[in-house]
PDB file of N, CA and C in Angstrom:
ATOM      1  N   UNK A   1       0.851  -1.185   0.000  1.00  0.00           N
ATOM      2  CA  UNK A   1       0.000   0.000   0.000  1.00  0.00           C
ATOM      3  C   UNK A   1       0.892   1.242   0.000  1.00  0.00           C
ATOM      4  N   UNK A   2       0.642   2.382  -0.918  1.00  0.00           N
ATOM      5  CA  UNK A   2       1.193   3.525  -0.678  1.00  0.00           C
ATOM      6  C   UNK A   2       1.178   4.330   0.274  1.00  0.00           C
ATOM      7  N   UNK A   3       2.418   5.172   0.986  1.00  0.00           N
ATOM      8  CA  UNK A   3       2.380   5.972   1.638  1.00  0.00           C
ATOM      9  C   UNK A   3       1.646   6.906   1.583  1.00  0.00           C
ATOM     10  N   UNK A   4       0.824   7.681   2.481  1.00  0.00           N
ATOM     11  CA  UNK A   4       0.322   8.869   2.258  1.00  0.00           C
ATOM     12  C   UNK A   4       1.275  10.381   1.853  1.00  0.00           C
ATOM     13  N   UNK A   5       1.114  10.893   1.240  1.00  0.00           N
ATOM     14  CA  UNK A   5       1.869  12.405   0.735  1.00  0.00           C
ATOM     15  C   UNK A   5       1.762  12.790   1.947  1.00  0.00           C
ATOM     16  N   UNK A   6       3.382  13.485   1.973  1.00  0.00           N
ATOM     17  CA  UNK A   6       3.633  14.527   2.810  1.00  0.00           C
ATOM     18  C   UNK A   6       2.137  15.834   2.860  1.00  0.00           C
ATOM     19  N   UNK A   7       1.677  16.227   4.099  1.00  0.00           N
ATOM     20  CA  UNK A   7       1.092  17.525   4.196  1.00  0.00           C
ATOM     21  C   UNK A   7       1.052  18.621   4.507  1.00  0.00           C
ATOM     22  N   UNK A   8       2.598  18.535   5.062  1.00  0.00           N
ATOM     23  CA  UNK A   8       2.927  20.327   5.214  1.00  0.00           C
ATOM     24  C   UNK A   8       4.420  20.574   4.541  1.00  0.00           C
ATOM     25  N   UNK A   9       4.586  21.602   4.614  1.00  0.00           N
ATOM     26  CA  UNK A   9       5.973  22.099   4.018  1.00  0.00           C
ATOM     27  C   UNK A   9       7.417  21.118   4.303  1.00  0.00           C
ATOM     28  N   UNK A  10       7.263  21.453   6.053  1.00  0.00           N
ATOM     29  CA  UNK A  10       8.316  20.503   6.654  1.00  0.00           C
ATOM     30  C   UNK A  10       8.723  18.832   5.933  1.00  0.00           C
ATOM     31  N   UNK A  11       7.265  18.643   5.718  1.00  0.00           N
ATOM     32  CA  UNK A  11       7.319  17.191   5.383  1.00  0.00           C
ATOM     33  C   UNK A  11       7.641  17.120   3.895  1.00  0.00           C
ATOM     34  N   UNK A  12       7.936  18.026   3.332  1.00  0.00           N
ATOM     35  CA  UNK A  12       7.977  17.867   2.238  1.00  0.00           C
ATOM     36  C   UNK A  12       9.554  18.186   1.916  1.00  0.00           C
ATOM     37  N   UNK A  13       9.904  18.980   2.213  1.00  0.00           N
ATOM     38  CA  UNK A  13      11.340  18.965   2.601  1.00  0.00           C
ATOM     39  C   UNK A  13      12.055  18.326   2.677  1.00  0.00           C
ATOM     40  N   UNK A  14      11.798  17.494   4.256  1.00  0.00           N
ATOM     41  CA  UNK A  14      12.411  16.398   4.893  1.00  0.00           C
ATOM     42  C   UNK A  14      12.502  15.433   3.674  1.00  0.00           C
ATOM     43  N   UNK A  15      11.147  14.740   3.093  1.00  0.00           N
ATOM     44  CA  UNK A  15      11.342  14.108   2.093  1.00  0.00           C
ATOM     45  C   UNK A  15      12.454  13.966   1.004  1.00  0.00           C
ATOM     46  N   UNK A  16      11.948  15.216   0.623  1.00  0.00           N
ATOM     47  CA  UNK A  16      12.962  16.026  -0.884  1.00  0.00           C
ATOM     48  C   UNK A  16      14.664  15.228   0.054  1.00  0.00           C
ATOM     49  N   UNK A  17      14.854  15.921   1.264  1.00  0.00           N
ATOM     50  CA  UNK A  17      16.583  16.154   1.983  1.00  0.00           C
ATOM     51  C   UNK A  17      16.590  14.246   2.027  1.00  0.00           C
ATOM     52  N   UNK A  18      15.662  13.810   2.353  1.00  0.00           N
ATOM     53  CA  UNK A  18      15.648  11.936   2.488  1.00  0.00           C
ATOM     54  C   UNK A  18      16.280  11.311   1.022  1.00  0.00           C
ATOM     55  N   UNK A  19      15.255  11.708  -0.199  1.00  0.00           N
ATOM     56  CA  UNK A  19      15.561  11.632  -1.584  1.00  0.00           C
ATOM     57  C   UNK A  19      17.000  11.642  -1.886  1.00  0.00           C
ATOM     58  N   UNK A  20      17.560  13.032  -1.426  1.00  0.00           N
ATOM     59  CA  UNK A  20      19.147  13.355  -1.668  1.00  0.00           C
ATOM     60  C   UNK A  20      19.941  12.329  -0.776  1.00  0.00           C
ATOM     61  N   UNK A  21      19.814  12.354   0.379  1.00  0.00           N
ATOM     62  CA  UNK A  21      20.323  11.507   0.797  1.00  0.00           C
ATOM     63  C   UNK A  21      20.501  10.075   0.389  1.00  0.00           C
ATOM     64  N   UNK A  22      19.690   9.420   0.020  1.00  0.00           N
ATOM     65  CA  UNK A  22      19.385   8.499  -0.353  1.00  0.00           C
ATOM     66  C   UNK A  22      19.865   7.878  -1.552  1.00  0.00           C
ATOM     67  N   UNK A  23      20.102   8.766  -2.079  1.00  0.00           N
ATOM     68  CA  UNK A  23      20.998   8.827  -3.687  1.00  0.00           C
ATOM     69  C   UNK A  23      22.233   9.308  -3.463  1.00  0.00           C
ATOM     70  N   UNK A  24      22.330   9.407  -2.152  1.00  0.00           N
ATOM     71  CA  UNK A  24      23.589  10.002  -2.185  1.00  0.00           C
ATOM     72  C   UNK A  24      24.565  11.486  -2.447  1.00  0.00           C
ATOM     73  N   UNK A  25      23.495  12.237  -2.811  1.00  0.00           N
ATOM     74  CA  UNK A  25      23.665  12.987  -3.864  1.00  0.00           C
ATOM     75  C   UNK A  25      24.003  14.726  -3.157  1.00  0.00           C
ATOM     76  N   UNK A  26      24.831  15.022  -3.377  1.00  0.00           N
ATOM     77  CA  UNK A  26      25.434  16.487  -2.474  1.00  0.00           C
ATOM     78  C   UNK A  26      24.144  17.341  -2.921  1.00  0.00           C
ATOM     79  N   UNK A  27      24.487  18.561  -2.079  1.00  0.00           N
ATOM     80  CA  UNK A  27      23.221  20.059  -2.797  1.00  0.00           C
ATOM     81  C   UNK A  27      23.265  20.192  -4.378  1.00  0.00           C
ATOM     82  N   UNK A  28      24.227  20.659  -4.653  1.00  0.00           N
ATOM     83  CA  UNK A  28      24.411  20.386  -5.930  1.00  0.00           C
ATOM     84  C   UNK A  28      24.222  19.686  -6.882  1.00  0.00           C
ATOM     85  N   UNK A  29      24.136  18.655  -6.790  1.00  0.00           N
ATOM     86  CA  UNK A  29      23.592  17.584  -7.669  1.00  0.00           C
ATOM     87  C   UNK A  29      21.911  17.071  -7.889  1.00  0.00           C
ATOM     88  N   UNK A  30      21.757  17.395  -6.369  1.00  0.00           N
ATOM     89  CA  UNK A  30      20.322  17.894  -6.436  1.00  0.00           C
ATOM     90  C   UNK A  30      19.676  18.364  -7.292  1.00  0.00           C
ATOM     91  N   UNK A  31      20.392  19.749  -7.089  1.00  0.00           N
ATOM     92  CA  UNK A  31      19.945  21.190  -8.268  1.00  0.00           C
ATOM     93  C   UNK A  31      20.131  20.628  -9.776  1.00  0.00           C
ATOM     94  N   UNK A  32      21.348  20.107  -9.933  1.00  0.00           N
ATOM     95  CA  UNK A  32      21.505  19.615 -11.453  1.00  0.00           C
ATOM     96  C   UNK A  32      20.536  18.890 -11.790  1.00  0.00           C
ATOM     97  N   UNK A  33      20.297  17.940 -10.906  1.00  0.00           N
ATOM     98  CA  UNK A  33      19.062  17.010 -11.653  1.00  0.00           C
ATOM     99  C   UNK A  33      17.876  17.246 -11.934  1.00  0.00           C
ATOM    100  N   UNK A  34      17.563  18.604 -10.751  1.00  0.00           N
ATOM    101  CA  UNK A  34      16.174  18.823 -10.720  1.00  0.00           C
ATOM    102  C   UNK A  34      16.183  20.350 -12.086  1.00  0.00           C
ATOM    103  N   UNK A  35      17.235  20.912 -12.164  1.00  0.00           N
ATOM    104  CA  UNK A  35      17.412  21.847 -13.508  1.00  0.00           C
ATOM    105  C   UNK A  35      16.760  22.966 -12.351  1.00  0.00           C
ATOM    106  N   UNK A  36      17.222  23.145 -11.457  1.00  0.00           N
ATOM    107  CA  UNK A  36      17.364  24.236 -10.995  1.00  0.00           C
ATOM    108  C   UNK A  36      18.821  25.071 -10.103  1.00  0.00           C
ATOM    109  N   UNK A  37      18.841  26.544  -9.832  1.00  0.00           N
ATOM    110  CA  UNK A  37      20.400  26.991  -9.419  1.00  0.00           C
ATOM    111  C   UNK A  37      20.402  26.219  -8.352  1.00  0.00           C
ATOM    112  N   UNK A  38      21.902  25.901  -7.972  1.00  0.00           N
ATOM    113  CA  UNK A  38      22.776  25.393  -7.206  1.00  0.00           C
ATOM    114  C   UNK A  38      22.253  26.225  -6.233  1.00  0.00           C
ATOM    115  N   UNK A  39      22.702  27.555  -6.181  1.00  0.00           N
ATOM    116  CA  UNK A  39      22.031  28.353  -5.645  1.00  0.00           C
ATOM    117  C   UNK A  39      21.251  28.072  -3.994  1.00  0.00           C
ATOM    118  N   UNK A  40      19.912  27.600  -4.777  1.00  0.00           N
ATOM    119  CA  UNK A  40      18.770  26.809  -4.486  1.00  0.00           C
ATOM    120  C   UNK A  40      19.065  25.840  -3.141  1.00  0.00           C
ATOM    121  N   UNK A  41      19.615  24.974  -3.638  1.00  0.00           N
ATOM    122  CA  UNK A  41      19.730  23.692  -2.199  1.00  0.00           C
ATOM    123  C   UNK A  41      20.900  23.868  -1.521  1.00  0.00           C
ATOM    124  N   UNK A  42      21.896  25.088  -1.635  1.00  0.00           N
ATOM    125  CA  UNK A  42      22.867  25.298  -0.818  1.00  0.00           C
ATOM    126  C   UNK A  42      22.839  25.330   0.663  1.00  0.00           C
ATOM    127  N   UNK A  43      21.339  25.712   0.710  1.00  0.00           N
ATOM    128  CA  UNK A  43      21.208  25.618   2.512  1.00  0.00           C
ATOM    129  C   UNK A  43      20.102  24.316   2.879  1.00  0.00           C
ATOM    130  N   UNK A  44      19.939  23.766   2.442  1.00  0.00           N
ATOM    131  CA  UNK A  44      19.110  22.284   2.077  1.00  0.00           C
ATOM    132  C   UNK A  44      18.878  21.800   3.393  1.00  0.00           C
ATOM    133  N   UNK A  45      20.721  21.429   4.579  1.00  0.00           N
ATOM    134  CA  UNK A  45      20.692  20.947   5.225  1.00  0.00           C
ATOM    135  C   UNK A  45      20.335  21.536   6.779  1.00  0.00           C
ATOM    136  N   UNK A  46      20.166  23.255   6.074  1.00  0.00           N
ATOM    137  CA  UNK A  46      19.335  24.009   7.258  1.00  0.00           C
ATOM    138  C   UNK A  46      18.252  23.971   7.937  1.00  0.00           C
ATOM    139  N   UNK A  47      17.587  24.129   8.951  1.00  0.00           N
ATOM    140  CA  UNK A  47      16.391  24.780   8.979  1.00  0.00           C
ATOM    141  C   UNK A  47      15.813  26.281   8.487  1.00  0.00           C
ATOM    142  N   UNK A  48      16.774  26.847   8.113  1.00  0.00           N
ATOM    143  CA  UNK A  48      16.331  27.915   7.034  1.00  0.00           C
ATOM    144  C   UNK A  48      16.070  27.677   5.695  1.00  0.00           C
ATOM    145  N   UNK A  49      16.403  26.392   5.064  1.00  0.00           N
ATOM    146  CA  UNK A  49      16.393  26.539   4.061  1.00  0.00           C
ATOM    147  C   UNK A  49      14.639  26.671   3.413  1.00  0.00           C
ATOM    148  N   UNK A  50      14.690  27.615   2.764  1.00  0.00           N
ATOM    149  CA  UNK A  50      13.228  27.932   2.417  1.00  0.00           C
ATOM    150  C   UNK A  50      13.263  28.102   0.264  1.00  0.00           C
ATOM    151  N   UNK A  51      12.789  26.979  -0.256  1.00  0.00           N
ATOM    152  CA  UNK A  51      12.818  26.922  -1.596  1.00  0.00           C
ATOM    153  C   UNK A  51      12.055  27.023  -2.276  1.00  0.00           C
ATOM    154  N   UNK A  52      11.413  28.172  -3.245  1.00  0.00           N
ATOM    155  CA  UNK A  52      10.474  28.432  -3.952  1.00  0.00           C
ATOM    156  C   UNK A  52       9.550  27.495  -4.110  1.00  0.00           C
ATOM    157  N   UNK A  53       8.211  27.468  -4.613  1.00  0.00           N
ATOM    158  CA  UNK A  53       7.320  26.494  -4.862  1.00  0.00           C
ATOM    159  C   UNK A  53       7.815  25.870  -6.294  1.00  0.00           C
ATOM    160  N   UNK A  54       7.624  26.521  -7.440  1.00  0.00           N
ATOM    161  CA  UNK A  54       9.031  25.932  -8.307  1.00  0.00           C
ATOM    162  C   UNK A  54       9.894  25.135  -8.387  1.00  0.00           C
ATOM    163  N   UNK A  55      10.885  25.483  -7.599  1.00  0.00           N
ATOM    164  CA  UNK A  55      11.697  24.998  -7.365  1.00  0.00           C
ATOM    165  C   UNK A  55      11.180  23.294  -6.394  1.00  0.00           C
ATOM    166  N   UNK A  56      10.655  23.861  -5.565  1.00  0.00           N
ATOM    167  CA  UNK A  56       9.588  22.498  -4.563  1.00  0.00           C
ATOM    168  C   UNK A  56       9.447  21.329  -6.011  1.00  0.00           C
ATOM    169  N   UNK A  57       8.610  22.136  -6.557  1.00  0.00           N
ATOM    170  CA  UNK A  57       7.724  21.101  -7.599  1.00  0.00           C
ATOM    171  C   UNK A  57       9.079  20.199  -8.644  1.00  0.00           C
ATOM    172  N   UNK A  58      10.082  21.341  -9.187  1.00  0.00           N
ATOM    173  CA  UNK A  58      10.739  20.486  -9.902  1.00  0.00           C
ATOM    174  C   UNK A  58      11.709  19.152  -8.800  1.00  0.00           C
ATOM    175  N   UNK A  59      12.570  19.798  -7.518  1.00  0.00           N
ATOM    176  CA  UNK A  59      12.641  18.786  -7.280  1.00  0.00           C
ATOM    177  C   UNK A  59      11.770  17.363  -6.642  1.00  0.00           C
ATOM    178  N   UNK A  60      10.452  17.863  -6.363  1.00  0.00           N
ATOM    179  CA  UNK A  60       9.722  16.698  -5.890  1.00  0.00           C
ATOM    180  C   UNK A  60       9.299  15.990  -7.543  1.00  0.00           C
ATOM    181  N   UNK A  61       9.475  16.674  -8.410  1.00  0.00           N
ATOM    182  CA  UNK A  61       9.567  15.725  -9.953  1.00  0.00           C
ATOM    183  C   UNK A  61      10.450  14.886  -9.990  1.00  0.00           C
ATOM    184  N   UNK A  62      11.239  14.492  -9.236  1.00  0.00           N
ATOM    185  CA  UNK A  62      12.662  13.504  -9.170  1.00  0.00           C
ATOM    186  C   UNK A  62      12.143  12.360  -8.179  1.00  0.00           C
ATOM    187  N   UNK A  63      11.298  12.614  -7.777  1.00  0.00           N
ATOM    188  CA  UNK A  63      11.047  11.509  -6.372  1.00  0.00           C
ATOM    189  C   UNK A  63       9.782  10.619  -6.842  1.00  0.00           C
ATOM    190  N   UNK A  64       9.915   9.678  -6.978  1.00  0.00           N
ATOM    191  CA  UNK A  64       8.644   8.681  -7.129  1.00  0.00           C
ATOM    192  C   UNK A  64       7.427   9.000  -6.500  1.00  0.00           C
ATOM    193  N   UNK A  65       6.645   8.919  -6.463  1.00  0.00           N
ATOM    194  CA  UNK A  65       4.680   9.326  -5.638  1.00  0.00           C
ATOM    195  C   UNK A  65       5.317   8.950  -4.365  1.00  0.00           C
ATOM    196  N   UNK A  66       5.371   7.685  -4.476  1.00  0.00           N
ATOM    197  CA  UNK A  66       4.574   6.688  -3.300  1.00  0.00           C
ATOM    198  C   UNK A  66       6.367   6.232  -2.507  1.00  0.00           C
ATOM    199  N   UNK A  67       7.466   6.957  -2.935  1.00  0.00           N
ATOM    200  CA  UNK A  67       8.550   6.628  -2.187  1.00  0.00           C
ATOM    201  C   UNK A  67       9.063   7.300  -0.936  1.00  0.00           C
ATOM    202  N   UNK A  68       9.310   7.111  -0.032  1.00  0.00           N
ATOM    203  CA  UNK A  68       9.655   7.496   1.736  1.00  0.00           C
ATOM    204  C   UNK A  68      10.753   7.181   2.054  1.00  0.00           C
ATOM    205  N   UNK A  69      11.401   7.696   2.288  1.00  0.00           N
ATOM    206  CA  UNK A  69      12.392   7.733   3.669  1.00  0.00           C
ATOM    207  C   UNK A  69      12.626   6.542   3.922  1.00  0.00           C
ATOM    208  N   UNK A  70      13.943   5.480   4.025  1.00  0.00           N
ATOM    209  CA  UNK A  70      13.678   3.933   4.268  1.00  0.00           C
ATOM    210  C   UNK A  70      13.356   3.040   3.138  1.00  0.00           C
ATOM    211  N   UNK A  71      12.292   3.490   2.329  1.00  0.00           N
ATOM    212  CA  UNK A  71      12.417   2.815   1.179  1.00  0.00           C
ATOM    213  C   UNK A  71      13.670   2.089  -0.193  1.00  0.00           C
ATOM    214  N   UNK A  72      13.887   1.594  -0.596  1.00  0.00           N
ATOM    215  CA  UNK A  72      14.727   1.667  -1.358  1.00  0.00           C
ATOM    216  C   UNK A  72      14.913   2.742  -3.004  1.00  0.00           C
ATOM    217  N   UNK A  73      15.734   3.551  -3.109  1.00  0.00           N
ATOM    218  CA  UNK A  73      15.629   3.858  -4.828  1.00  0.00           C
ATOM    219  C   UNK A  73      15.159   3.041  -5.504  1.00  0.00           C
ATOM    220  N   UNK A  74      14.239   3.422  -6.143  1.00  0.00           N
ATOM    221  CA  UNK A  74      14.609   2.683  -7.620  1.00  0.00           C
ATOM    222  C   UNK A  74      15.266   2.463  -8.910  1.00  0.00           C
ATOM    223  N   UNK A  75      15.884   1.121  -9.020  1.00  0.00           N
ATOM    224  CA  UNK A  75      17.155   1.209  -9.829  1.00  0.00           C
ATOM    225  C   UNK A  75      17.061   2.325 -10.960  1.00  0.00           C
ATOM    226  N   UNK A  76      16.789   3.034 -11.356  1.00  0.00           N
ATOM    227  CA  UNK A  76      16.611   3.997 -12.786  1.00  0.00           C
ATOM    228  C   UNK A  76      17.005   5.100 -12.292  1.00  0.00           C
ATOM    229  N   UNK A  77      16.957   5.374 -10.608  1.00  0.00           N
ATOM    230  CA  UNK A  77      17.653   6.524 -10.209  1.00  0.00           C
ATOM    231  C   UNK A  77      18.872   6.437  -9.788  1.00  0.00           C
ATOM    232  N   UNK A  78      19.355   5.110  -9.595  1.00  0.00           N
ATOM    233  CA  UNK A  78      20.578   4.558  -8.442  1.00  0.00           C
ATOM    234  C   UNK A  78      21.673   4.676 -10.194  1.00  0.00           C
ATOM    235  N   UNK A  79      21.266   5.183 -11.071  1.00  0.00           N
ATOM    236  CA  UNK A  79      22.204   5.308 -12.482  1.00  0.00           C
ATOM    237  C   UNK A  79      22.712   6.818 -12.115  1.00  0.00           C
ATOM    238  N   UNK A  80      24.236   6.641 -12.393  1.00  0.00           N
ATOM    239  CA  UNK A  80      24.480   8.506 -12.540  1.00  0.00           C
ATOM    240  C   UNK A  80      24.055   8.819 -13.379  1.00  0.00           C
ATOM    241  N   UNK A  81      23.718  10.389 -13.651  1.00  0.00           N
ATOM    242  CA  UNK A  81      23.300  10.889 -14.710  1.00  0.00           C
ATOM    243  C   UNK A  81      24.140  12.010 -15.026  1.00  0.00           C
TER     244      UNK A  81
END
């Protein structure tokens, strides 16, 4: 059964920072994948970090629906790009 979507900001975040983690993947690479500035996820690992809705949307375009924290990648992301 699928996870329920994140419903507030925080949780959506956390997610997005889980995603990176999870892939391994520095601030930067983040940004590259998601085609937004570096800029952007430089403070990622803050509690300030505060990232446009934009920006929100393209990187939550990198993350599967129904994937969480704990879950495994799925192999198509575990590829460098």
């Amino acid at each position: 059964m699928p996870h329920p979507a994140p419903t507030n900001l925080s949780a959506v975040l956390d997610r997005i920072r889980a995603w990176a983690r999870a892939n391994d993947w520095k601030p930067a690479t983040l940004a590259r994948k998601a085609g937004i500035a570096e800029v952007v996820t430089r403070s990622m690992t803050t509690d300030a970090w505060s990232p446009s809705s934009t920006s929100i949307r393209a990187m939550e375009g990198l993350i599967p629906a129904d994937w969480r924290e704990g879950d495994p990648v799925p192999a198509k992301q575990d590829e460098a790009a």
